[in-house]
Protein backbone atom coordinates (compact mmCIF):
# COMPACT_ATOMS: atom_id res chain seq x y z
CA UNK A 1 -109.83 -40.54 15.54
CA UNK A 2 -106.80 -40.65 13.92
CA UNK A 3 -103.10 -41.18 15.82
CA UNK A 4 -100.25 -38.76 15.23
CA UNK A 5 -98.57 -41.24 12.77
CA UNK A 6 -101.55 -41.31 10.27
CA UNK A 7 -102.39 -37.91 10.40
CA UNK A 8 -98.62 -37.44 9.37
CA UNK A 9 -99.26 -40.20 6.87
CA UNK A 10 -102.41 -38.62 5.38
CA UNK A 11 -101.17 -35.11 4.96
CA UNK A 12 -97.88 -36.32 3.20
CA UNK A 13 -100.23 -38.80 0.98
CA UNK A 14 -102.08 -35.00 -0.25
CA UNK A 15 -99.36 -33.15 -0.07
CA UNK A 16 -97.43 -33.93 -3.02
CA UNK A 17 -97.46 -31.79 -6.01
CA UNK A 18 -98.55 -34.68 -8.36
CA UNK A 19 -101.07 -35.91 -6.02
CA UNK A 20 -102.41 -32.63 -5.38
CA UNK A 21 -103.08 -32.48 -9.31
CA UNK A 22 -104.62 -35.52 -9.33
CA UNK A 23 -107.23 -34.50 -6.08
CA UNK A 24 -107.85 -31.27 -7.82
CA UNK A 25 -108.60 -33.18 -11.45
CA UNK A 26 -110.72 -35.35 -9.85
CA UNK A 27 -112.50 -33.37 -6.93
CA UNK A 28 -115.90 -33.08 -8.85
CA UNK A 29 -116.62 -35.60 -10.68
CA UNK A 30 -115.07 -39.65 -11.56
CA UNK A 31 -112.74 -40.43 -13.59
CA UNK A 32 -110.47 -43.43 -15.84
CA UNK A 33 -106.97 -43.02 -15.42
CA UNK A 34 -106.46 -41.71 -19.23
CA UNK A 35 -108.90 -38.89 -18.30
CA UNK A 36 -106.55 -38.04 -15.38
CA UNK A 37 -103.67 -38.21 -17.41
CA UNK A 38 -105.09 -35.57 -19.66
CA UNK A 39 -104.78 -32.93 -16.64
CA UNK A 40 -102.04 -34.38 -14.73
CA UNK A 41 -99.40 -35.17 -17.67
CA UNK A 42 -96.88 -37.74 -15.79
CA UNK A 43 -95.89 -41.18 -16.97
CA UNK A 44 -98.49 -43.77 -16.75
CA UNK A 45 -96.48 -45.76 -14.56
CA UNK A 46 -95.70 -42.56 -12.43
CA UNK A 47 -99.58 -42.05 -11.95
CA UNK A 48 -100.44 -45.10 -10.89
CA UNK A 49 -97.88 -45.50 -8.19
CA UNK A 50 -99.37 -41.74 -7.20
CA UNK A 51 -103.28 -43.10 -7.50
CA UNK A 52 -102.43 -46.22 -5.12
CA UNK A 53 -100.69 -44.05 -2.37
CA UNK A 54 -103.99 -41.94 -2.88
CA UNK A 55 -105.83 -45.17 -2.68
CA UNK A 56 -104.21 -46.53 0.22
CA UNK A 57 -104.60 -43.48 2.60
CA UNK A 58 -108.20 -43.20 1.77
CA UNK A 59 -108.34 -40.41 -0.34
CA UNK A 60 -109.47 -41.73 -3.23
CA UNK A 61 -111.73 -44.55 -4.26
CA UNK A 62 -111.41 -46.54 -7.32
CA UNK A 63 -114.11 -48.65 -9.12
CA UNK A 64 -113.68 -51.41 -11.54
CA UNK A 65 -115.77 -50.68 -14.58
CA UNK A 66 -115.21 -53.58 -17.35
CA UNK A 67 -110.79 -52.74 -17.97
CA UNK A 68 -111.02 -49.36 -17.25
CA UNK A 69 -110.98 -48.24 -13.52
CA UNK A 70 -112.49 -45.13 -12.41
CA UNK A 71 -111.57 -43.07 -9.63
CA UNK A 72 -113.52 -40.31 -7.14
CA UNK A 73 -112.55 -38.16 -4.34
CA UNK A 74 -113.54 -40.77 -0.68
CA UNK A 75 -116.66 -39.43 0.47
CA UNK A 76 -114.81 -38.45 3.91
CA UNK A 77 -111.24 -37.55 2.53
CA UNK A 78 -112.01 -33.39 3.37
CA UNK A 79 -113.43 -34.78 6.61
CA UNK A 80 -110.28 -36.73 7.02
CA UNK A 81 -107.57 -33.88 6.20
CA UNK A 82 -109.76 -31.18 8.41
CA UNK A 83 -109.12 -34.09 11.16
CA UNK A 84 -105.63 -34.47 10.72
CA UNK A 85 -104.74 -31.21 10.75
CA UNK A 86 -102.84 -29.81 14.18
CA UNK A 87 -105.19 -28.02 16.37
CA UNK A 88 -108.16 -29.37 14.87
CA UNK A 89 -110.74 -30.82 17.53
CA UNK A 90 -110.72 -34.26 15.86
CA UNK A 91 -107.25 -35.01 15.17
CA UNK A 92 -105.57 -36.75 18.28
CA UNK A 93 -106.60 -40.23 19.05
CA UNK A 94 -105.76 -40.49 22.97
């Protein structure tokens, strides 16, 4: 379960209009950052500072392959957002 702060923490991590782009670009399938880029045009710099707040609420996974890292949806990150959501069964940790 999660506690009122990190559900607030979660849905502001998705709820940016950059990030958003970035879940939707990537929602299917895996990705390199230049691949992203292609469908989210922002500064490189600008992305990555978007992919590790992605990262660090658990909404995205990212996988070292050789220099290039790859990133993916988190297997539970619709699970996660359904959770945090107010009202939803799941969402408050006592």
């Amino acid at each position: 379960m999660l506690t009122r702060d990190e559900r607030i923490e979660l849905l502001q991590a998705a709820a940016d209009p950059v990030r958003w782009a970035v879940l939707e670009e990537i929602a299917d399938t895996t990705k390199c950052v230049c691949d992203i880029r292609q469908g989210v045009p922002v500064p490189a710099n600008l992305l990555s500072y978007h992919l590790k707040v992605l990262r660090d609420a658990g909404l995205v996974t990212a996988t070292r392959r050789g220099r290039w890292i790859d990133y993916t949806v988190a297997s539970d990150a619709h699970d996660r957002l359904r959770a945090a959501l107010p009202g939803t069964a799941l969402a408050v940790a006592p």
